[in-house]
N, C-alpha and C. Protein backbone atom coordinates (compact mmCIF):
# COMPACT_ATOMS: atom_id res chain seq x y z
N UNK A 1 0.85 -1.17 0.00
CA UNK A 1 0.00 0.00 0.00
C UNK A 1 0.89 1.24 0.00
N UNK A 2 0.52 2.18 -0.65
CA UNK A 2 1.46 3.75 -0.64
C UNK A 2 0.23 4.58 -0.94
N UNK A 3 0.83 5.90 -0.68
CA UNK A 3 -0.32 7.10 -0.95
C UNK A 3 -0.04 7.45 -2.27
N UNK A 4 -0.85 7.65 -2.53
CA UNK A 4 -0.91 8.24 -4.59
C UNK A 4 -1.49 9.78 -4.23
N UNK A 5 -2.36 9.89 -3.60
CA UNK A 5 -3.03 11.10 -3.08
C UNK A 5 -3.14 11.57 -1.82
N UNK A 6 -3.21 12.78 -1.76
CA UNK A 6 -2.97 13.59 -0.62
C UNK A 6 -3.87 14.99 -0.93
N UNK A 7 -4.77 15.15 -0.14
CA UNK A 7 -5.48 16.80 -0.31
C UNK A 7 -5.19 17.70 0.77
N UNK A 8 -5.22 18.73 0.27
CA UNK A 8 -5.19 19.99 1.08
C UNK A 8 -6.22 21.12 1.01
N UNK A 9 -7.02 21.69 1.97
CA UNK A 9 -8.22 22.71 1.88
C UNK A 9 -7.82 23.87 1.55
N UNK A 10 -8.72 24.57 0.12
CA UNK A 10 -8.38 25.88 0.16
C UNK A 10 -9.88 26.53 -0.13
N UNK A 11 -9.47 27.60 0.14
CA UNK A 11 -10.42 28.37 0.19
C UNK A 11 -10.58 28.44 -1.02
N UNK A 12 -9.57 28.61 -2.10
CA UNK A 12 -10.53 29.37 -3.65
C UNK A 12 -9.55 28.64 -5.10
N UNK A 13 -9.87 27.20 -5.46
CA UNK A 13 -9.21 26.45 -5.90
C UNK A 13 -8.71 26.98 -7.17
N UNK A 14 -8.64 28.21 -7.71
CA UNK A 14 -8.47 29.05 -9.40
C UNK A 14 -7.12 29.73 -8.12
N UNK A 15 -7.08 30.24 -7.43
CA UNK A 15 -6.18 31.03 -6.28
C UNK A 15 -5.07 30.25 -6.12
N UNK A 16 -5.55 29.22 -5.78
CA UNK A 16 -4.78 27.79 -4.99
C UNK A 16 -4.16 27.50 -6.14
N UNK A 17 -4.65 26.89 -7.63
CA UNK A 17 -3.89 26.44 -8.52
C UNK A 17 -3.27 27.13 -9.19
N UNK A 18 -3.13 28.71 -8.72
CA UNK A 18 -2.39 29.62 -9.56
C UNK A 18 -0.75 29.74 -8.65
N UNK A 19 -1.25 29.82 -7.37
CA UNK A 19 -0.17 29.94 -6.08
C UNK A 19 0.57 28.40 -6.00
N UNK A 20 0.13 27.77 -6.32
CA UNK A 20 0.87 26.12 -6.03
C UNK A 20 1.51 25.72 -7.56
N UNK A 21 1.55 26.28 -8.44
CA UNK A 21 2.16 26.18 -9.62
C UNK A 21 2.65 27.30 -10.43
N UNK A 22 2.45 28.58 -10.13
CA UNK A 22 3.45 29.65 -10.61
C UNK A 22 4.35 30.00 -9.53
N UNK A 23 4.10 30.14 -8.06
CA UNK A 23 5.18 30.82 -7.43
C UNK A 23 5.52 29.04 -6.55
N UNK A 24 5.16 28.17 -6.14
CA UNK A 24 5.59 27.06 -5.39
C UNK A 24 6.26 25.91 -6.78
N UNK A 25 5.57 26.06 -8.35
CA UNK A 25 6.39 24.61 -9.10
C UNK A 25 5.74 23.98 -9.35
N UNK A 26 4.58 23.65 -8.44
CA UNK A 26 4.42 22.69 -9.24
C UNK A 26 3.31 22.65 -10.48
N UNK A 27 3.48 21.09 -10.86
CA UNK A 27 3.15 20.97 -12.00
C UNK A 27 1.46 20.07 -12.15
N UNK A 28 0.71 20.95 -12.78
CA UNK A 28 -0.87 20.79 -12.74
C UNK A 28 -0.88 19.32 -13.40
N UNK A 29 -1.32 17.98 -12.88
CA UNK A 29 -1.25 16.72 -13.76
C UNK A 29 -3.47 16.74 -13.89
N UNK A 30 -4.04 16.81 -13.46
CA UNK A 30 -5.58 17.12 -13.51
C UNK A 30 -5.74 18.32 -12.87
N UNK A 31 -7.10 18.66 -13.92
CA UNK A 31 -7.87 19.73 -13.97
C UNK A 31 -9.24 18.96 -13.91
N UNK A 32 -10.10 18.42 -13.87
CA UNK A 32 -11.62 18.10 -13.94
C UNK A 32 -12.51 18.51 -13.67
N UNK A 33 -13.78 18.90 -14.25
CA UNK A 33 -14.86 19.38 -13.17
C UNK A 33 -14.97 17.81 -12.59
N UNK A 34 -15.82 18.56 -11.41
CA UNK A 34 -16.26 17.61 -10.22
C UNK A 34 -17.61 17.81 -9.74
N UNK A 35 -18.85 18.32 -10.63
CA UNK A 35 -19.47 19.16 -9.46
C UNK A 35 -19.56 20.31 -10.25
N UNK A 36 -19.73 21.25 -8.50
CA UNK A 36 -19.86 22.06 -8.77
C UNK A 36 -18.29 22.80 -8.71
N UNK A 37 -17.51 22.29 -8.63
CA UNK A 37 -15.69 22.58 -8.21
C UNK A 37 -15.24 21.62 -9.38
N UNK A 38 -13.50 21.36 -9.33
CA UNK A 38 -12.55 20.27 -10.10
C UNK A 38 -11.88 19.56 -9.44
N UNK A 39 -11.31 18.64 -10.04
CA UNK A 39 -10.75 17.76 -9.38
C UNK A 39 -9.47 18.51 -9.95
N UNK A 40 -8.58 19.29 -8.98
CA UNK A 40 -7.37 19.91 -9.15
C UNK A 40 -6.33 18.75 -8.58
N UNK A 41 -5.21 18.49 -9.38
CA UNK A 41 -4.23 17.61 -8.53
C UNK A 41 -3.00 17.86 -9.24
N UNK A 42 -2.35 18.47 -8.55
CA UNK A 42 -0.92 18.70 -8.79
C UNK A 42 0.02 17.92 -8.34
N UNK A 43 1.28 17.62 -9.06
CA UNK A 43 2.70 16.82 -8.88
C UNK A 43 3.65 17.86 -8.34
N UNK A 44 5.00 17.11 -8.20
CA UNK A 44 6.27 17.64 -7.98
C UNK A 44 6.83 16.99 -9.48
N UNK A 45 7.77 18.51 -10.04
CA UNK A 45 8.35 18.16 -11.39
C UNK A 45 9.15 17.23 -11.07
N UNK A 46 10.07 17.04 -9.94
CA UNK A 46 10.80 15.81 -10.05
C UNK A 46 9.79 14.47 -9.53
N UNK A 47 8.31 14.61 -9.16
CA UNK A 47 7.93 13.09 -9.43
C UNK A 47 6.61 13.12 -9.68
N UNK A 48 6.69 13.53 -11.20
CA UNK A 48 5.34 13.43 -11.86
C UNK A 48 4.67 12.19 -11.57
N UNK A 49 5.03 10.96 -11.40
CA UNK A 49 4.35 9.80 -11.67
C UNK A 49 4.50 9.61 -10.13
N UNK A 50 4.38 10.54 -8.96
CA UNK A 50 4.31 10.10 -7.60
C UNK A 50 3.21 10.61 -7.10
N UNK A 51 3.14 10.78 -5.55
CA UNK A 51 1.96 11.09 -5.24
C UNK A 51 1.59 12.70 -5.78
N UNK A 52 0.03 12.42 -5.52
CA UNK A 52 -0.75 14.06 -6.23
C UNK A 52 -1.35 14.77 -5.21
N UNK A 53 -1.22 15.94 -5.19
CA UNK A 53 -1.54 17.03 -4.37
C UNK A 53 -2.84 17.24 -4.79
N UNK A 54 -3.97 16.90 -4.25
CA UNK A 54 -5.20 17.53 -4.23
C UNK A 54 -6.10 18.66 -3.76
N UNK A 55 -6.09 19.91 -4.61
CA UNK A 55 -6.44 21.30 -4.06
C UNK A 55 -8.24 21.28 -3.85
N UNK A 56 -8.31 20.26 -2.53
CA UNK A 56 -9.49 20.53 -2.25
C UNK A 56 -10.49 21.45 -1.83
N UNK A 57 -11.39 21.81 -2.16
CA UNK A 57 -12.49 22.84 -1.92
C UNK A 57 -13.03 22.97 -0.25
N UNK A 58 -12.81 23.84 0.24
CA UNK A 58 -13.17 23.92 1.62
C UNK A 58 -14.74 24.12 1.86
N UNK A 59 -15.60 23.93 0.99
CA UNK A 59 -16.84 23.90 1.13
C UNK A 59 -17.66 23.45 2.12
N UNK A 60 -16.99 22.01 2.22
CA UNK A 60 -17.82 21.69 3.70
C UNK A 60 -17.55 22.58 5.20
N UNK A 61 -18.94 22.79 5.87
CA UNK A 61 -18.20 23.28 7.20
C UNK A 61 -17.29 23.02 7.87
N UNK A 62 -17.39 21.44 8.40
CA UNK A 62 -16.43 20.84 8.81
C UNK A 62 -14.96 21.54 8.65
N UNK A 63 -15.07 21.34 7.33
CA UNK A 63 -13.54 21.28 6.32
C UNK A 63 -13.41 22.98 6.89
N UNK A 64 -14.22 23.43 6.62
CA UNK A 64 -13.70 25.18 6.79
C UNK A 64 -13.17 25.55 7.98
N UNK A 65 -13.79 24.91 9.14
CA UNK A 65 -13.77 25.09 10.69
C UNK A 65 -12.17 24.36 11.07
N UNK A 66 -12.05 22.93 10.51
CA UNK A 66 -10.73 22.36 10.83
C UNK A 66 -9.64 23.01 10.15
N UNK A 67 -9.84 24.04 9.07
CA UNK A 67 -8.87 24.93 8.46
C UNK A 67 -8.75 25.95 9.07
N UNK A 68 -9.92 26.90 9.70
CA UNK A 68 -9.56 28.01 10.51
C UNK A 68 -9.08 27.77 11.59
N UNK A 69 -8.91 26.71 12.23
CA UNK A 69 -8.48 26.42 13.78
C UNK A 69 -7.26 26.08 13.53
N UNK A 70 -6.94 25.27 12.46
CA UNK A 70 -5.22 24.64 12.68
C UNK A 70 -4.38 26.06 12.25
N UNK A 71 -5.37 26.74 11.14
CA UNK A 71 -4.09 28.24 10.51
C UNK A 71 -4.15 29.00 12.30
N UNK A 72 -5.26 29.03 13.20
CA UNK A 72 -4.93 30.15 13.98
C UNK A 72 -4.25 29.87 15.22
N UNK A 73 -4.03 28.24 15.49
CA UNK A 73 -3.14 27.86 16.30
C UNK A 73 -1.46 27.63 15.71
N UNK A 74 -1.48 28.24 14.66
CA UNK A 74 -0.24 27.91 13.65
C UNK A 74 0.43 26.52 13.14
N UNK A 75 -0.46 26.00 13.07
CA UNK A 75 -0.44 24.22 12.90
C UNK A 75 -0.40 24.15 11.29
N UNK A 76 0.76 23.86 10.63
CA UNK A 76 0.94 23.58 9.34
C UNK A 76 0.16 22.33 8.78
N UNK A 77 -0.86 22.89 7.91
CA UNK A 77 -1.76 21.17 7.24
C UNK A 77 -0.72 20.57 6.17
N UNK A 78 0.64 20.93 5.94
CA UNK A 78 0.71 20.13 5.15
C UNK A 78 2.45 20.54 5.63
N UNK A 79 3.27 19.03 4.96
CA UNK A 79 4.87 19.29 4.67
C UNK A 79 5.21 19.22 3.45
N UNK A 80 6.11 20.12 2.88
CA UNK A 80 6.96 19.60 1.66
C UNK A 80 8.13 19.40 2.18
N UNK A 81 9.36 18.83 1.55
CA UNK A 81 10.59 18.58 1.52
C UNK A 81 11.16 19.33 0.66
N UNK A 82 11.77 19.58 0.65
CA UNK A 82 13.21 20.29 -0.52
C UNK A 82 14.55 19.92 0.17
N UNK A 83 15.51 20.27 -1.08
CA UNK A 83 16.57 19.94 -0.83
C UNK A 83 17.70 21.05 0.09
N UNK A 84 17.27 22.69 0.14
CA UNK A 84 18.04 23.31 0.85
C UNK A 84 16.58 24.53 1.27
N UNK A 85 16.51 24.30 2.43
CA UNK A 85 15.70 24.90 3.38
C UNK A 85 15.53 26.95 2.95
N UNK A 86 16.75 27.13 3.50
CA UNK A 86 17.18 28.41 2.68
C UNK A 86 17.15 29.14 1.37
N UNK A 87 17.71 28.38 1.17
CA UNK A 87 17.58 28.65 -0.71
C UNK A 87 16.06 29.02 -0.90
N UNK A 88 14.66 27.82 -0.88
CA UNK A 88 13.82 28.14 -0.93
C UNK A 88 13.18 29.00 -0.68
N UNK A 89 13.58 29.38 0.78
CA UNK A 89 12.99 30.32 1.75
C UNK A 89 13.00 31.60 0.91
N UNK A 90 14.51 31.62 0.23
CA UNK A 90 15.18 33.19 -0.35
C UNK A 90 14.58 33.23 -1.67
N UNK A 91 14.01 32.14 -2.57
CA UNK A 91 13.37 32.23 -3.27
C UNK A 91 11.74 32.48 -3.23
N UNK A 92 11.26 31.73 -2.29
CA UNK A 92 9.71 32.33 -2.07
C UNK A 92 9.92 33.91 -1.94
N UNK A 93 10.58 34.47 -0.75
CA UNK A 93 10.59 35.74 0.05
C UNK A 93 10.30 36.74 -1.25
N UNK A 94 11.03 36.46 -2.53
CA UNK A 94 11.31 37.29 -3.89
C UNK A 94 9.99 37.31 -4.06
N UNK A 95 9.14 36.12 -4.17
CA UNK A 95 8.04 35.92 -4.97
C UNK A 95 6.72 36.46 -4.14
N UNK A 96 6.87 37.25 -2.51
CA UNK A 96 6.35 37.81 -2.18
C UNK A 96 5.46 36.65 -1.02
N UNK A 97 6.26 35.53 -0.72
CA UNK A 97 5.78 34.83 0.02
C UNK A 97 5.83 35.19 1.81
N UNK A 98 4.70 35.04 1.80
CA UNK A 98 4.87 35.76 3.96
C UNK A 98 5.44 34.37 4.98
N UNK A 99 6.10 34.16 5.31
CA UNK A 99 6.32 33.25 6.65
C UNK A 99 6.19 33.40 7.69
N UNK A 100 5.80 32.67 8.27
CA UNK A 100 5.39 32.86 10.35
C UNK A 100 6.40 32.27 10.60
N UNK A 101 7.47 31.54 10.16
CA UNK A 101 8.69 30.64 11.06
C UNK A 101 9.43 30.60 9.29
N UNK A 102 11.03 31.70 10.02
CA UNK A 102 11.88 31.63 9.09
C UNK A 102 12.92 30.41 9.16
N UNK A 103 13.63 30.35 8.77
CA UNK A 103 14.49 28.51 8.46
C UNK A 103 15.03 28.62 9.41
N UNK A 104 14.64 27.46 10.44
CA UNK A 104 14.84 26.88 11.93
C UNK A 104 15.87 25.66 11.87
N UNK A 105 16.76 25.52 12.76
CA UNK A 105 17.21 24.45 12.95
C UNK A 105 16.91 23.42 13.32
N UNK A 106 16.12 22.36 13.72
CA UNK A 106 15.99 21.69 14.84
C UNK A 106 16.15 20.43 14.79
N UNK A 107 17.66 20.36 15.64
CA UNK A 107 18.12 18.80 15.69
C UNK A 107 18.98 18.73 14.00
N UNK A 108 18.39 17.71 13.42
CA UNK A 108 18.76 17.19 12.21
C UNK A 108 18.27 17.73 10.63
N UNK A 109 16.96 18.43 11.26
CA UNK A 109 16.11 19.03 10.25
C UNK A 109 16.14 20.51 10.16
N UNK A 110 16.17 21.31 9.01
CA UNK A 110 16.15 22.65 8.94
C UNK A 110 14.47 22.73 8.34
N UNK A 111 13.47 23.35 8.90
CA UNK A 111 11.81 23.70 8.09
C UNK A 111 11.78 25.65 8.83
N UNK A 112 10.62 25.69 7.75
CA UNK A 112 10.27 26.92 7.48
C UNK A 112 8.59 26.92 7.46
N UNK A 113 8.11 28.03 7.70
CA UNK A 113 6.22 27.72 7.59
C UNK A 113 6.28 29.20 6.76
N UNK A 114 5.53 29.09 5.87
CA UNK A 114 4.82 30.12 5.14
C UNK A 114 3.25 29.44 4.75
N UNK A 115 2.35 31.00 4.50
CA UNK A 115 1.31 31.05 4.35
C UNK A 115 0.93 30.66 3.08
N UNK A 116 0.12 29.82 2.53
CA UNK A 116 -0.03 29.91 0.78
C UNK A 116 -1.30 30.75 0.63
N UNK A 117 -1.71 31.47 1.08
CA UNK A 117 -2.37 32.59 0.52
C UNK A 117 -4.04 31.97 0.40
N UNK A 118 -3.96 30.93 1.21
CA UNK A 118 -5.35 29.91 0.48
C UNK A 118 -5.88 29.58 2.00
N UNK A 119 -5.46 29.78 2.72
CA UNK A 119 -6.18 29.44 3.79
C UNK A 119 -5.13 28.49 4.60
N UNK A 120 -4.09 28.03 4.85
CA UNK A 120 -3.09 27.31 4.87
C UNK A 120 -1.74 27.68 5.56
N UNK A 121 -1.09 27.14 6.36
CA UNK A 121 0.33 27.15 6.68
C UNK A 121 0.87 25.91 6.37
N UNK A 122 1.81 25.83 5.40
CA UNK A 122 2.72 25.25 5.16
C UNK A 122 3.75 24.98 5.48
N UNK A 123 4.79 23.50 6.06
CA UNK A 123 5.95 23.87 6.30
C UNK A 123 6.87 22.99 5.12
N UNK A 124 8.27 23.80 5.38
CA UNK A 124 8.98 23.24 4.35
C UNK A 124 9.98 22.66 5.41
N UNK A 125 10.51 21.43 4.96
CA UNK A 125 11.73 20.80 5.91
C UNK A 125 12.76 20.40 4.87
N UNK A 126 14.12 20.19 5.34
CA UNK A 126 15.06 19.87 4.74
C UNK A 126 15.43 19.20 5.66
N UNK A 127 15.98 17.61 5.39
CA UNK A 127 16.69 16.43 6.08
C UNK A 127 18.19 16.00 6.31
């Protein structure tokens, strides 16, 4: 068993798929309607054929309520990896990206949290 998919809540999925593939990379593999929304699912260019990022619609209450509580306790819904913590960091910062936690040490791992503009804190770690 492995994960192929993985979603994340946003508030405004045309927002979300513009912010997660012009200023974050990646690369749009579906577009679908679904509904009354799409089935948005984005890759990483280095692993198109790995798991897919699903820019899910925060429509349900539920979904909206467990998104406003984790962004206002600063609880990141999601991790990426990269390869140099910094670098990234100095590259978002250009692209006008906000962070609540600039590149931290801790222990073995260097991560970073920025906002994706969607309803979301993100962290980035390097191993």
């Amino acid at each position: 068993m492995k994960i192929i998919v993985t979603s994340i809540f946003v508030q405004d999925q045309d927002k979300a798929l513009k912010f997660y593939t012009e200023t974050l990379g990646f690369i749009k593999k579906h577009d679908v309607p679904a509904g009354e929304f799409r089935w948005i699912a984005l890759v990483s260019p280095d692993g198109q054929d790995g798991t897919e990022l699903l820019l899910e619609p925060n429509d349900n209450p539920a979904a909206k309520e467990y998104q406003e509580k984790i962004f206002s306790q600063g609880i990141p819904a999601t991790m990426f990896g990269v390869e140099d913590v910094r670098e990234e960091y100095n590259r978002l910062i250009k692209h006008g990206v906000k962070f609540t936690i600039e590149p931290t040490e801790m222990g073995d791992v260097t991560l970073a949290v920025f906002d994706d503009t969607c309803g979301n804190l993100i962290q980035i770690a390097q191993q």
